[in-house]
N, C-alpha and C. Protein backbone atom coordinates (compact mmCIF):
# COMPACT_ATOMS: atom_id res chain seq x y z
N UNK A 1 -217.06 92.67 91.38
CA UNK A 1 -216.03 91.85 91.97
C UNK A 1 -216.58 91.24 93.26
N UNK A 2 -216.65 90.10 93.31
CA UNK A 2 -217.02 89.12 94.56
C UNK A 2 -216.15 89.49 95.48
N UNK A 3 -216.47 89.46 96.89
CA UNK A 3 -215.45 88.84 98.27
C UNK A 3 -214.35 88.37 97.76
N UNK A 4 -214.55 86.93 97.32
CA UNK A 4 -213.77 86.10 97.23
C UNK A 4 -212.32 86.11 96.15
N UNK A 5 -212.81 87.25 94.90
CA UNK A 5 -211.96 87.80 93.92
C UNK A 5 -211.30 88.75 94.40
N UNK A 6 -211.62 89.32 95.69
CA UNK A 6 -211.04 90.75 96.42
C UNK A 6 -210.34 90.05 97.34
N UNK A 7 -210.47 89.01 98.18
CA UNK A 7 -209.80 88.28 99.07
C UNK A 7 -208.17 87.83 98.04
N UNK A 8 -208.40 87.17 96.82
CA UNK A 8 -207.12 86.65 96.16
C UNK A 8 -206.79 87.56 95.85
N UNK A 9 -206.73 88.92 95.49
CA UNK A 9 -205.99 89.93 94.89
C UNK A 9 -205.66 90.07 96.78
N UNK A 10 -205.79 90.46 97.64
CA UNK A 10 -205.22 91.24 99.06
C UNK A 10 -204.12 89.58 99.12
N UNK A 11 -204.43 88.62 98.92
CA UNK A 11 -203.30 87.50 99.11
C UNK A 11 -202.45 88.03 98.46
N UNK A 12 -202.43 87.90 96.91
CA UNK A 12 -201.59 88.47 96.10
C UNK A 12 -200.88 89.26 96.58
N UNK A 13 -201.00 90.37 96.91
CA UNK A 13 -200.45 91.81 97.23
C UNK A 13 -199.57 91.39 98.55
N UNK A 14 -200.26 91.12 99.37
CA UNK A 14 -199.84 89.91 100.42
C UNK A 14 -198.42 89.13 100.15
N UNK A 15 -198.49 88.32 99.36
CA UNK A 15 -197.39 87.55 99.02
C UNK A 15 -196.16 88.15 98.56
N UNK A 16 -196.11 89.64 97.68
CA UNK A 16 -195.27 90.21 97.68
C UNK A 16 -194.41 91.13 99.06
N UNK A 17 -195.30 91.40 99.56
CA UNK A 17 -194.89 92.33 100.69
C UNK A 17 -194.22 91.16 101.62
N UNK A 18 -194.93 90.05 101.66
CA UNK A 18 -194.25 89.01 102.55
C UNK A 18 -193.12 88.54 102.42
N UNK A 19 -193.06 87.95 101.07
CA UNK A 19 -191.93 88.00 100.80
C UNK A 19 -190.35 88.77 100.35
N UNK A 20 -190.97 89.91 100.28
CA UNK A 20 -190.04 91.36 99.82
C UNK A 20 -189.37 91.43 101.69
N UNK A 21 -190.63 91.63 102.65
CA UNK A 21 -190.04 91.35 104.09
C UNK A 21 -189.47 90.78 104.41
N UNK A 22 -189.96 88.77 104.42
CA UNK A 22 -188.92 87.82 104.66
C UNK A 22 -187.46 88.47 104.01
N UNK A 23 -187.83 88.35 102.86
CA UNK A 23 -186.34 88.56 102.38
C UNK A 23 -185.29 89.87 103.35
N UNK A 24 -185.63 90.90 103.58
CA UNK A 24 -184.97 91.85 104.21
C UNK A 24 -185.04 91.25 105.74
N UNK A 25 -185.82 90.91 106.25
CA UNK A 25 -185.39 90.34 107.33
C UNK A 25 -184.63 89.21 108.00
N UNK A 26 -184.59 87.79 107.02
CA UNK A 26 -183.53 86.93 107.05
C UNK A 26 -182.57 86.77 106.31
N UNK A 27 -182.61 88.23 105.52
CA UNK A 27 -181.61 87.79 104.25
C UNK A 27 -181.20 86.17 103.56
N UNK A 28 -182.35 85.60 103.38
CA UNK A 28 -182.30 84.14 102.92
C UNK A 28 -183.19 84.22 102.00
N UNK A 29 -182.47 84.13 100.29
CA UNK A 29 -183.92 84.31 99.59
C UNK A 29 -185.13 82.80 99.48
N UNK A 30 -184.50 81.73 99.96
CA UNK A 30 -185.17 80.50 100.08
C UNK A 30 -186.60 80.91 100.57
N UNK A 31 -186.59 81.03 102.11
CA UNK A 31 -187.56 81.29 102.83
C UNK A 31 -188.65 82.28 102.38
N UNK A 32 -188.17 83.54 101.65
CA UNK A 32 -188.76 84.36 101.00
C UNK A 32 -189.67 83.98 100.07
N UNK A 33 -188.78 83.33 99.26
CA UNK A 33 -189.33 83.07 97.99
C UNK A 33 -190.75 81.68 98.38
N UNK A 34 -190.62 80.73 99.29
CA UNK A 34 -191.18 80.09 99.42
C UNK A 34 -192.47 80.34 100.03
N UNK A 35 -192.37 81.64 101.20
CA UNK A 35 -193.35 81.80 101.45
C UNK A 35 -194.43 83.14 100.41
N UNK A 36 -193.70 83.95 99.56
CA UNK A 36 -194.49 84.31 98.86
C UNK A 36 -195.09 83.39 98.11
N UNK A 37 -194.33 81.87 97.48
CA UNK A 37 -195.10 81.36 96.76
C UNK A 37 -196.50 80.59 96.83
N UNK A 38 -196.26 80.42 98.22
CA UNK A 38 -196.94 79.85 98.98
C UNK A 38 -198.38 80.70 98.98
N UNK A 39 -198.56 81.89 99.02
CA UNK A 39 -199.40 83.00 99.21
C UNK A 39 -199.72 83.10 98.05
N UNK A 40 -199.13 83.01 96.74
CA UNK A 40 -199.68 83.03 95.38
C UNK A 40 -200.19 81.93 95.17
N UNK A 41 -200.37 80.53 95.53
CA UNK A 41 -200.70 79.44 95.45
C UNK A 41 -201.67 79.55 95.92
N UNK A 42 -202.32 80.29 96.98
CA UNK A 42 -203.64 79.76 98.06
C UNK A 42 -204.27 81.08 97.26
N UNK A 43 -203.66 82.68 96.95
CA UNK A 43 -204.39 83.60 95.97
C UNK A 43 -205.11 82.58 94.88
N UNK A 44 -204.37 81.84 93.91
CA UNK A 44 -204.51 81.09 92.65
C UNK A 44 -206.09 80.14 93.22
N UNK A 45 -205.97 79.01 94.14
CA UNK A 45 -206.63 78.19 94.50
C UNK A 45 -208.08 79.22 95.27
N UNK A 46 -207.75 80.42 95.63
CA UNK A 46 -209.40 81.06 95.73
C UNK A 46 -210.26 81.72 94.61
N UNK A 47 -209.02 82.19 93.31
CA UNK A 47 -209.56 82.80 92.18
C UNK A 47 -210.52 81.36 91.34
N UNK A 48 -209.52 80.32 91.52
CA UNK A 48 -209.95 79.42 91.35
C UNK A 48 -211.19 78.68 91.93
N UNK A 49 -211.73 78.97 92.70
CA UNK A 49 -213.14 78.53 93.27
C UNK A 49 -214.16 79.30 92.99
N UNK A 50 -213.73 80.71 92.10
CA UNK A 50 -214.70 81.48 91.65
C UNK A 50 -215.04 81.11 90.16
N UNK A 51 -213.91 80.79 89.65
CA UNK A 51 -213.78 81.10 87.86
C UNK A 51 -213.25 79.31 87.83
N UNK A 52 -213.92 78.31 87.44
CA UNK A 52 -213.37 77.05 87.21
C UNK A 52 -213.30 77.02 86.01
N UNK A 53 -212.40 77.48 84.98
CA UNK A 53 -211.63 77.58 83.76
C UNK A 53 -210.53 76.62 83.60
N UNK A 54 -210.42 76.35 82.69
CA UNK A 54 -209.56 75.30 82.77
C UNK A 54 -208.08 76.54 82.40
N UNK A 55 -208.30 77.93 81.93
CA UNK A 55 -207.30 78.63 81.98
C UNK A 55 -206.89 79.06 83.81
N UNK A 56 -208.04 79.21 84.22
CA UNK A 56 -207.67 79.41 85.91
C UNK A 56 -206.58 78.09 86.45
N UNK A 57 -207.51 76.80 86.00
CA UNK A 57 -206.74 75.54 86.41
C UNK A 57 -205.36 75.72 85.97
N UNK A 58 -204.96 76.01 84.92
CA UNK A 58 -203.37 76.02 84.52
C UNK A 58 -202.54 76.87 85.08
N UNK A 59 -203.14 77.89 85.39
CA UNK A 59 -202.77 79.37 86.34
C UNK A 59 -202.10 78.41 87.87
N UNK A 60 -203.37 77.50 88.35
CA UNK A 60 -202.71 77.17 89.70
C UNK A 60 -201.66 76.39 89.28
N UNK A 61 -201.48 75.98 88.31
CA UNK A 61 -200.93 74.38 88.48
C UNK A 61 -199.30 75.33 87.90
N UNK A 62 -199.14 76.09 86.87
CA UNK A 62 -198.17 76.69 86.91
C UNK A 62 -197.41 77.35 88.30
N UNK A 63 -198.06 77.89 88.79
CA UNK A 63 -197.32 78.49 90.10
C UNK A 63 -196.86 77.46 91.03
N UNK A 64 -197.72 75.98 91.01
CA UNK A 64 -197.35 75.46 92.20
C UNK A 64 -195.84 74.47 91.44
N UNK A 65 -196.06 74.27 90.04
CA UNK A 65 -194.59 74.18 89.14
C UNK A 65 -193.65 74.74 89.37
N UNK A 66 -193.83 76.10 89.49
CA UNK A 66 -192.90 76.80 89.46
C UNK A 66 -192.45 76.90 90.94
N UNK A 67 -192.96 76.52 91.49
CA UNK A 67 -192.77 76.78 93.09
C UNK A 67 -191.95 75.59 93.27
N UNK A 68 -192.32 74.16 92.90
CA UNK A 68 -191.45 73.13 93.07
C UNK A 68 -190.40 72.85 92.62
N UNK A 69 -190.02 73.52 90.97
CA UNK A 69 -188.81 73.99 90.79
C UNK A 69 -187.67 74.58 91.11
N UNK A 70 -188.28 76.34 91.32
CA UNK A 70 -187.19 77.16 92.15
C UNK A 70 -187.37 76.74 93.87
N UNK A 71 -188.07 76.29 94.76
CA UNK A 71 -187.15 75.65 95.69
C UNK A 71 -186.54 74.16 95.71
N UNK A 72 -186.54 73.26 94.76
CA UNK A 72 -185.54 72.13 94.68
C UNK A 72 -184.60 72.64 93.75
N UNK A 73 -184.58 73.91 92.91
CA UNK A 73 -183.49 74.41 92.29
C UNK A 73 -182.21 74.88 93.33
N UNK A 74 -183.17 75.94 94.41
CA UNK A 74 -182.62 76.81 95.26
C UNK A 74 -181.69 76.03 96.60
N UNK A 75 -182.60 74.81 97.18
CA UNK A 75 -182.17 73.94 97.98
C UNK A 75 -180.92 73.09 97.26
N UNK A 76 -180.72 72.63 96.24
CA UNK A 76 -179.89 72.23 95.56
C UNK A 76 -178.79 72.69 95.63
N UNK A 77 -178.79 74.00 95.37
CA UNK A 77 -177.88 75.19 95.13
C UNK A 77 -177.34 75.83 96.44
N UNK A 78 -178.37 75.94 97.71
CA UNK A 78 -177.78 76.39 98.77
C UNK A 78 -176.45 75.09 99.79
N UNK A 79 -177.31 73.82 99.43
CA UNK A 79 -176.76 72.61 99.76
C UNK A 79 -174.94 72.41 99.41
N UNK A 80 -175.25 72.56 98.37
CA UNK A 80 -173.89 72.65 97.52
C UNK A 80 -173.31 73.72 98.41
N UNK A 81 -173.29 74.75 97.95
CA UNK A 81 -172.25 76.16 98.53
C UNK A 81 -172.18 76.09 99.94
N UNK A 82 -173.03 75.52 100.70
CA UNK A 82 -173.24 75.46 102.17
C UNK A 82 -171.45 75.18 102.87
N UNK A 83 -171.07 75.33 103.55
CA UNK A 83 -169.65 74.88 104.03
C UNK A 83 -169.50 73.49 104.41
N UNK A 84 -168.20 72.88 104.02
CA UNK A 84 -168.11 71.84 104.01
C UNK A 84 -167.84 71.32 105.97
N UNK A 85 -169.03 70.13 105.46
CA UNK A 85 -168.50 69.72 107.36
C UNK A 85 -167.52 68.64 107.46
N UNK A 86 -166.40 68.48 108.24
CA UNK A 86 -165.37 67.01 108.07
C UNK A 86 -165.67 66.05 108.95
N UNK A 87 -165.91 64.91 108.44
CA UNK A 87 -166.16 63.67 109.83
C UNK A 87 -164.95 63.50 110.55
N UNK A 88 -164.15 64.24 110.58
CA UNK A 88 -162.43 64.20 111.59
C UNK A 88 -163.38 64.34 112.97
């Protein structure tokens, strides 16, 4: 195992704890979720500089999908329920 394959697995691991934290500490799963994804994205993009697979390539490109989904899902969704403000 290279540095660099040991560096994206400690991101990895990383991204959960970060985000498992965020979450208990702002109770906002937005922020959470965004910044673990964020940490699985830059994990993905270093595994990826080791292994240029076009299965690695789909690996990043899924997460950063999925990342653009559930927060324009989540922002969507918090927007809405948010309390209504009155121009009175």
């Amino acid at each position: 195992m290279t540095i660099v394959v040991a560096a994206s697995w400690c991101l990895a691991i990383a991204a959960i704890a970060i985000g498992v934290a965020a979450l208990l500490v702002f109770r906002q799963p937005l922020p959470a979720l965004r910044a673990m994804l964020d940490l699985f994205t830059a994990a993905g993009l270093l595994r990826l500089s080791v292994d240029m697979s076009w299965t690695a390539v789909l690996g990043v490109v899924a997460v950063i999908a999925v990342r653009r989904v559930v927060t324009r899902s989540l922002t969507a969704d918090l927007d809405l329920s948010g309390p209504a403000v009155s121009s009175h």
